[in-house]
C-alpha atoms as a PDB file:
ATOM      1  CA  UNK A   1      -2.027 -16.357 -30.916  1.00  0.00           C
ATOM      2  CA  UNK A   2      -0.727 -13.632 -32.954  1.00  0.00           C
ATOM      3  CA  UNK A   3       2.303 -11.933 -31.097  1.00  0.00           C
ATOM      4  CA  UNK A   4       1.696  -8.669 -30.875  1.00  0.00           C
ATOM      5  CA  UNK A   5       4.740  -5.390 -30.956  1.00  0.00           C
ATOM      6  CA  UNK A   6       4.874  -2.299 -29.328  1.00  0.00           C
ATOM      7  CA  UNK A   7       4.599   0.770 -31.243  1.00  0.00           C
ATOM      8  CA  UNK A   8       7.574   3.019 -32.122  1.00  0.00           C
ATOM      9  CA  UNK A   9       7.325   6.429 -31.251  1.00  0.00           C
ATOM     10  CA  UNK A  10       9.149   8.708 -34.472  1.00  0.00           C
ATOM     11  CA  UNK A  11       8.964  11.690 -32.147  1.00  0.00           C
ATOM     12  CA  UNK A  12       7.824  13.383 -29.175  1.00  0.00           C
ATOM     13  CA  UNK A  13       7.455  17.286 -28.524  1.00  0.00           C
ATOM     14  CA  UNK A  14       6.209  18.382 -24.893  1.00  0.00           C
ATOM     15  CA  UNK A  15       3.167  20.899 -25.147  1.00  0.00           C
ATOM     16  CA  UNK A  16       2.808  21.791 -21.445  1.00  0.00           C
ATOM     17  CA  UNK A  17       4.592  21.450 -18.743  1.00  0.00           C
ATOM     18  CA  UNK A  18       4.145  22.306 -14.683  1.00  0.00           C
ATOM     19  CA  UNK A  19       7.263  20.731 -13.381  1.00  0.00           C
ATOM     20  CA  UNK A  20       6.993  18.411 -11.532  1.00  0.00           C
ATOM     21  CA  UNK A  21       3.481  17.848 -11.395  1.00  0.00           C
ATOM     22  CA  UNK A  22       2.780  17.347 -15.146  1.00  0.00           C
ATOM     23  CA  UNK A  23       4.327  16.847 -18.777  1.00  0.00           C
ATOM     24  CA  UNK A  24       2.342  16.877 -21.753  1.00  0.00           C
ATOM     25  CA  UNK A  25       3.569  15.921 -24.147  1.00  0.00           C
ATOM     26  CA  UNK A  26       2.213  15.006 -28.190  1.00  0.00           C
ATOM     27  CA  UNK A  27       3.613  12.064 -30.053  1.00  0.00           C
ATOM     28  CA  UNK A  28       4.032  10.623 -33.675  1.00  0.00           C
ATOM     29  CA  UNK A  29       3.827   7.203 -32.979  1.00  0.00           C
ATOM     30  CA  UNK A  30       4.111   4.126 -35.900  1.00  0.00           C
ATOM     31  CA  UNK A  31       1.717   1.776 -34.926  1.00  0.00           C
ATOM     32  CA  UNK A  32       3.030  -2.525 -35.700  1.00  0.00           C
ATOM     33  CA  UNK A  33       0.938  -2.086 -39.011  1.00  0.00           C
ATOM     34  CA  UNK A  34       2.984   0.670 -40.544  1.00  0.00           C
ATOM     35  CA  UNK A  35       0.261   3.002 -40.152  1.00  0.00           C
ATOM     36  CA  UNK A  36       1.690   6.497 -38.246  1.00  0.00           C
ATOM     37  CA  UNK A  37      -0.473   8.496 -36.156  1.00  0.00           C
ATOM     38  CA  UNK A  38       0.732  12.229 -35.666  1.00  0.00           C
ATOM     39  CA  UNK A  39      -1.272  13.394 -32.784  1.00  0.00           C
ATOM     40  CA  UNK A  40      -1.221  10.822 -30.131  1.00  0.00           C
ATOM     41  CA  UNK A  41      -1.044  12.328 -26.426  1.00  0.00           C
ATOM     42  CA  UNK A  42       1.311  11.390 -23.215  1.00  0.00           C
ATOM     43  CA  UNK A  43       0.207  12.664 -20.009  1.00  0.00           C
ATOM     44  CA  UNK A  44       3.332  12.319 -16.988  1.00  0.00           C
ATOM     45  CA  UNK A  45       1.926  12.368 -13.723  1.00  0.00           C
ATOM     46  CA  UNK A  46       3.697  11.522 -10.236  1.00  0.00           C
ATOM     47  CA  UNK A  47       3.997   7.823  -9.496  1.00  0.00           C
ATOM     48  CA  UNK A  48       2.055   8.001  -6.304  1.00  0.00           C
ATOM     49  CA  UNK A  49       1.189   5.606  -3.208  1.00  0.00           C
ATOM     50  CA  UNK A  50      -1.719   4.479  -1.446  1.00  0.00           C
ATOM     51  CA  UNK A  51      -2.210   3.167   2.179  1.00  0.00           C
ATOM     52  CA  UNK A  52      -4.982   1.067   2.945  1.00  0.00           C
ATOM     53  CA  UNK A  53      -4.607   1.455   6.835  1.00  0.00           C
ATOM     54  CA  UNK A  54      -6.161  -1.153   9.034  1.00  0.00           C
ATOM     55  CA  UNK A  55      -6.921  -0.438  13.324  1.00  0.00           C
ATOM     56  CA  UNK A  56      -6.018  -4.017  15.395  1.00  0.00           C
ATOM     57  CA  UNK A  57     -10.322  -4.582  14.994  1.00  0.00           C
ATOM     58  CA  UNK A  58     -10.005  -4.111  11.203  1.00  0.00           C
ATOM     59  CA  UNK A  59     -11.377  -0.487  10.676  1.00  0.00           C
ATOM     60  CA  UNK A  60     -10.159   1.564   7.782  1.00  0.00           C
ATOM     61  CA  UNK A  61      -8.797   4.937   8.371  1.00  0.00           C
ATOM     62  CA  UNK A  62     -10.393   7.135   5.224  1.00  0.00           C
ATOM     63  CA  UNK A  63     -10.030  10.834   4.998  1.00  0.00           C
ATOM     64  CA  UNK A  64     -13.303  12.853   4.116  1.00  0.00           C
ATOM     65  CA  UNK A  65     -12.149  16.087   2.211  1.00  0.00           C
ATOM     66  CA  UNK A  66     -12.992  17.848  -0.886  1.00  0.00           C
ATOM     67  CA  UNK A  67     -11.035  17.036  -4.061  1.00  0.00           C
ATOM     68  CA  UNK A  68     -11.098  19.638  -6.441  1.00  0.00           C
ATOM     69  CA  UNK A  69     -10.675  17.385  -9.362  1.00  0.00           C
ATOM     70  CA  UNK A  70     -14.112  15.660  -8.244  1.00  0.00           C
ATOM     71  CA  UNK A  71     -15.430  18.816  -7.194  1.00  0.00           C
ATOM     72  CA  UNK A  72     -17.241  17.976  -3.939  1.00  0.00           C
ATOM     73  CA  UNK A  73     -16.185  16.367  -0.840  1.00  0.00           C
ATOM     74  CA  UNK A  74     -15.617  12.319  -0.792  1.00  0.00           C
ATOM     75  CA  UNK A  75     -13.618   9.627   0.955  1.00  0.00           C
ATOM     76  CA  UNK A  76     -10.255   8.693   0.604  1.00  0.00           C
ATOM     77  CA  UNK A  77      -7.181   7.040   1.827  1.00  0.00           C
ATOM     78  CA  UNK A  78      -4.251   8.175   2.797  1.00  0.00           C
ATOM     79  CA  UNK A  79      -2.075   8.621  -0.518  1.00  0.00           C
ATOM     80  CA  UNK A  80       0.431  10.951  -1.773  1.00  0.00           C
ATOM     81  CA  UNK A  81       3.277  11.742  -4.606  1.00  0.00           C
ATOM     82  CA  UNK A  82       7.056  10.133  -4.359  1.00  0.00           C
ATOM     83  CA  UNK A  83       9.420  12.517  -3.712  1.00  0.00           C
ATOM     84  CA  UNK A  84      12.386  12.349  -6.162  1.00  0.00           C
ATOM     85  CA  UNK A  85      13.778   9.600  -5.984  1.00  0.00           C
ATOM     86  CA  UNK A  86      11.922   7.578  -3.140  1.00  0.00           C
ATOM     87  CA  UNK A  87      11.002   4.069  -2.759  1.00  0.00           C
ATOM     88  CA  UNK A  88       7.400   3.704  -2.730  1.00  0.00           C
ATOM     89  CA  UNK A  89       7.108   1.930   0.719  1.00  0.00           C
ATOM     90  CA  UNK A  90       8.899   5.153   1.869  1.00  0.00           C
ATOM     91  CA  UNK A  91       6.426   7.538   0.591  1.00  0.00           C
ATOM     92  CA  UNK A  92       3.621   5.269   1.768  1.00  0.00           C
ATOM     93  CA  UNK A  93       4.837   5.672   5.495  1.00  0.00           C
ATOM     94  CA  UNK A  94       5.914   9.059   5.118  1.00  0.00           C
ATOM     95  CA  UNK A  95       2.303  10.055   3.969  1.00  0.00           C
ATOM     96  CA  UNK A  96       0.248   8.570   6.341  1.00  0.00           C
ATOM     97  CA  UNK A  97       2.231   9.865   9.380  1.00  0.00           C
ATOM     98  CA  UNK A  98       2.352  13.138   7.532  1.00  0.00           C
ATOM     99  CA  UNK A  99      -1.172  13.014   6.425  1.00  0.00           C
ATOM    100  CA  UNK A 100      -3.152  11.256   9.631  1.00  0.00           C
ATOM    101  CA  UNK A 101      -0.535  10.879  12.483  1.00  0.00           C
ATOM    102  CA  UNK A 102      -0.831   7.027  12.136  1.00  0.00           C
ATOM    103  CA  UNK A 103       2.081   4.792  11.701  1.00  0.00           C
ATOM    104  CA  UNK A 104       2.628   0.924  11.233  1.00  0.00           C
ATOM    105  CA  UNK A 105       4.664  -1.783  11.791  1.00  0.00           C
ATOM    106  CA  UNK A 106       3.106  -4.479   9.739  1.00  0.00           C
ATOM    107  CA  UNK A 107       2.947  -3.017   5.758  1.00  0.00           C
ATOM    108  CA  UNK A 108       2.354  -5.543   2.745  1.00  0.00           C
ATOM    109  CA  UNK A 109       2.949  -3.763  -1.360  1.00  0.00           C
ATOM    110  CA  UNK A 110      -0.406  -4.838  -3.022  1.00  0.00           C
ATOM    111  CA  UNK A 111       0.877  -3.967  -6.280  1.00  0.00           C
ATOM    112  CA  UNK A 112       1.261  -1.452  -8.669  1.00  0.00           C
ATOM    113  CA  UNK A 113      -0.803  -0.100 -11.353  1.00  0.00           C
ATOM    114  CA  UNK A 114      -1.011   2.416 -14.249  1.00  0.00           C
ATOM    115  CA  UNK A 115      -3.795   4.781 -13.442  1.00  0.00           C
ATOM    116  CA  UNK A 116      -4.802   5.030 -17.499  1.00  0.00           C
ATOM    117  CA  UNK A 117      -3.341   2.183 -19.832  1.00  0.00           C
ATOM    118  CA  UNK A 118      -3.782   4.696 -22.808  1.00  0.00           C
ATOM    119  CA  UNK A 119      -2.334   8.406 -21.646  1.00  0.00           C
ATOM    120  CA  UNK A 120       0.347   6.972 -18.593  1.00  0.00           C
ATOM    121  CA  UNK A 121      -0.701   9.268 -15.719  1.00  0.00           C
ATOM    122  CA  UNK A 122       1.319   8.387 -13.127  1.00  0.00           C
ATOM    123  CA  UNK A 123       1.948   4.951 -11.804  1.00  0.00           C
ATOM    124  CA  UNK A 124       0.068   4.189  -8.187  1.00  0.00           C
ATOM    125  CA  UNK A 125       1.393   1.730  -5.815  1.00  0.00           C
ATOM    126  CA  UNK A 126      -0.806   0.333  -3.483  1.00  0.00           C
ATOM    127  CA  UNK A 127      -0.304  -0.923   0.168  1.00  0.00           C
ATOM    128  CA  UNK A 128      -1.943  -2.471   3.772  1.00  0.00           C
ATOM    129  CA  UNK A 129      -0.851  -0.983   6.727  1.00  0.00           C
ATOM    130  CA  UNK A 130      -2.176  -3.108   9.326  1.00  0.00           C
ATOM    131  CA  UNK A 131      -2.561  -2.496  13.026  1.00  0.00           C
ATOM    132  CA  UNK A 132      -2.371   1.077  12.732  1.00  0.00           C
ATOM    133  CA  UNK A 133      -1.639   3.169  15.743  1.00  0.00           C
ATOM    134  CA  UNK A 134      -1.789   7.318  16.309  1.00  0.00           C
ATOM    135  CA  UNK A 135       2.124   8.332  17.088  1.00  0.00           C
ATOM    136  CA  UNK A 136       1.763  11.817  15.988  1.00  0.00           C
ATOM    137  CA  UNK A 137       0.331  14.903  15.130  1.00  0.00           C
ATOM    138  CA  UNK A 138      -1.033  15.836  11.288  1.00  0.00           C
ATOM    139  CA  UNK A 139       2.201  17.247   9.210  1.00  0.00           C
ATOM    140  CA  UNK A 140      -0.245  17.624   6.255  1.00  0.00           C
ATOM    141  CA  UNK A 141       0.767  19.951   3.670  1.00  0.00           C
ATOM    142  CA  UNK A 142      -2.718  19.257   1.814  1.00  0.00           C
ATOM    143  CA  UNK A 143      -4.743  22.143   0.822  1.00  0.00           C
ATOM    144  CA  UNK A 144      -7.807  21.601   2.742  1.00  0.00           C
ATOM    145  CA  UNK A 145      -8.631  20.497   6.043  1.00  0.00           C
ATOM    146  CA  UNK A 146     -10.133  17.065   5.991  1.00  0.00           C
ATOM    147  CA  UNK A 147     -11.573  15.021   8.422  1.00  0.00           C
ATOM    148  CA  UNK A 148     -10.318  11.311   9.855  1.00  0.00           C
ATOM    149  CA  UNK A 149     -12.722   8.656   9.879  1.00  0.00           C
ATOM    150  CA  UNK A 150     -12.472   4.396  10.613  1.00  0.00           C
ATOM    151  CA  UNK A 151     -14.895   2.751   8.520  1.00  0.00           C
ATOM    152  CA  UNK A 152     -15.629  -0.885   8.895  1.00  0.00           C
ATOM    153  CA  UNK A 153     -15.143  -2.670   5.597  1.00  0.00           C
ATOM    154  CA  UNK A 154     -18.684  -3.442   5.085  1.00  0.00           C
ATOM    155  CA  UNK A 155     -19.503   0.069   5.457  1.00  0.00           C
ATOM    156  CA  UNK A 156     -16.590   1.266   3.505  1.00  0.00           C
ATOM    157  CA  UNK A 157     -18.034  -1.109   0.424  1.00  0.00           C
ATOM    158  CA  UNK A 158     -21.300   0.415   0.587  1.00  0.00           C
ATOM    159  CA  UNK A 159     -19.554   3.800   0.154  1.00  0.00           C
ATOM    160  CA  UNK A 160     -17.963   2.602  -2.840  1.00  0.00           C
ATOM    161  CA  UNK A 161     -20.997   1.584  -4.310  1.00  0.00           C
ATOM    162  CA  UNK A 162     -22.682   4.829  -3.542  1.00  0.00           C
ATOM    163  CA  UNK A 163     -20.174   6.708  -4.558  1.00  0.00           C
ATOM    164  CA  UNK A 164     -18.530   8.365  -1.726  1.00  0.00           C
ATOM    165  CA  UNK A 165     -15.266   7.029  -2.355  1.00  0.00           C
ATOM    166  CA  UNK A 166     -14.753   7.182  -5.974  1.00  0.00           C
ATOM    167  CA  UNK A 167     -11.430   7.724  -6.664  1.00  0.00           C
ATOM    168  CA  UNK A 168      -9.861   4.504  -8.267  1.00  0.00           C
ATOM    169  CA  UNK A 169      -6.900   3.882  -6.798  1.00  0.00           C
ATOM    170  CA  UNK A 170      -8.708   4.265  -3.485  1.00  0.00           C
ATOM    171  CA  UNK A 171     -11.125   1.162  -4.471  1.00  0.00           C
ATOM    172  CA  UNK A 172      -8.413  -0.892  -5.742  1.00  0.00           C
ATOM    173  CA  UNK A 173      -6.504  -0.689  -3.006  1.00  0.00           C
ATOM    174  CA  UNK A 174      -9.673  -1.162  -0.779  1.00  0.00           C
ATOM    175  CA  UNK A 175     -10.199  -4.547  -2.939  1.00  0.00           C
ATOM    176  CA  UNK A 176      -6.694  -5.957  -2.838  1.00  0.00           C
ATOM    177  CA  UNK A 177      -6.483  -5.313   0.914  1.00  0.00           C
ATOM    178  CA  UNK A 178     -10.070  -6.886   1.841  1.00  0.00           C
ATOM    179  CA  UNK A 179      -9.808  -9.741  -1.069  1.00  0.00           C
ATOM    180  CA  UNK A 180      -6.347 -11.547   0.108  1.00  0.00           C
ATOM    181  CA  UNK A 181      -6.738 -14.136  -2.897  1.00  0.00           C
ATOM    182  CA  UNK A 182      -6.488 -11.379  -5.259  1.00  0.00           C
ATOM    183  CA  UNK A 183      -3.020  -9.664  -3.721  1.00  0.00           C
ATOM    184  CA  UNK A 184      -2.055 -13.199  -3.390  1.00  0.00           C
ATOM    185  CA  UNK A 185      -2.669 -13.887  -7.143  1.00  0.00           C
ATOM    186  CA  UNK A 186      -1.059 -10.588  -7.793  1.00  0.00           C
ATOM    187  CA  UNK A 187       2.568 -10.976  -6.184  1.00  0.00           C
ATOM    188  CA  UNK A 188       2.364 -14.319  -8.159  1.00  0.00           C
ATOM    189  CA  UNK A 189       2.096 -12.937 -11.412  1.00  0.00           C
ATOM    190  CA  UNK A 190       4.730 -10.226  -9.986  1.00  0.00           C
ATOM    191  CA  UNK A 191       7.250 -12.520  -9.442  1.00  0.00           C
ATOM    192  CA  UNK A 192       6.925 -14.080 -13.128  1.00  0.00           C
ATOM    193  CA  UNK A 193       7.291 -10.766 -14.590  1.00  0.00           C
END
């Protein structure tokens, strides 16, 4: 197998920027040929997390809402940005308390992902909370009401397929957390890495 390099980047000028939401930024990159490409584009979103939050019968809390970037209301889980700095299990507790009331003692890191192997946008890290509980209030700073609903899996699969929950890091999760031989083949490869 041929080994493969990564390619060099000869420079890098940011275009746009909405701090700390997103950088822009446009690239002359060498690719391992020699060749140089002189408009190749970085997008930096927040690394993010997302809870795949199990009841003690093995419902999943999903949040019905509108997302503008979809432009009509669909289901999702609980997710949200890391703060500067924090640990990703820290921001995946903090946001679904924040975002549901619902807490857990029992969480499991499913693995992390690049949301688009070509432009970067933001890393997502994806857990199980299991044997969720309500201990609180909504603290939700989102910017539009949404609505709490436990799904059984089966149900929550058929959504998928429909449509209703179409956000990807939502059915990734939703797969690791319902497939245990693929998180289990996942922290394997982890651990080699």
């Amino acid at each position: 197998m041929k080994p493969l390099k990564p390619w060099q980047v000869v420079s890098s000028r940011e275009i746009y920027s909405a701090p700390p939401w997103i950088h822009l930024s446009r690239q002359t990159v060498r690719l391992s040929d020699g060749r140089v490409v002189d408009d190749y584009h970085k997008i930096q979103l927040l690394d993010f997390a997302v809870i795949v939050a199990q009841t003690a019968n093995g419902d999943i809390l999903v949040e019905r809402q509108y997302r503008h970037g979809l432009g009509r209301v669909a289901l999702m889980l609980p997710a949200g940005a890391l703060q500067n700095g924090e640990d990703a299990m820290a921001a995946a507790k903090r946001e679904l308390l924040e975002e549901t009331g619902y807490a857990s003692d029992v969480w499991n890191f499913l693995g992390k992902f690049t949301a688009n192997a070509n432009y970067g946008c933001g890393t997502m890290h994806l857990f199980a909370a299991r044997g969720v509980r309500k201990i609180s209030t909504i603290n939700s700073d989102d910017l539009e009401e949404m609505e709490i609903l436990f799904m059984p899996p089966d149900e929550l699969f058929t959504a998928i397929c429909k449509g209703d929950m179409s956000a990807l890091s939502s059915a990734a999760a939703i797969a690791l957390a319902t497939h245990p031989e693929i998180s289990r083949l996942q922290k394997i490869s982890s651990s080699k890495a």
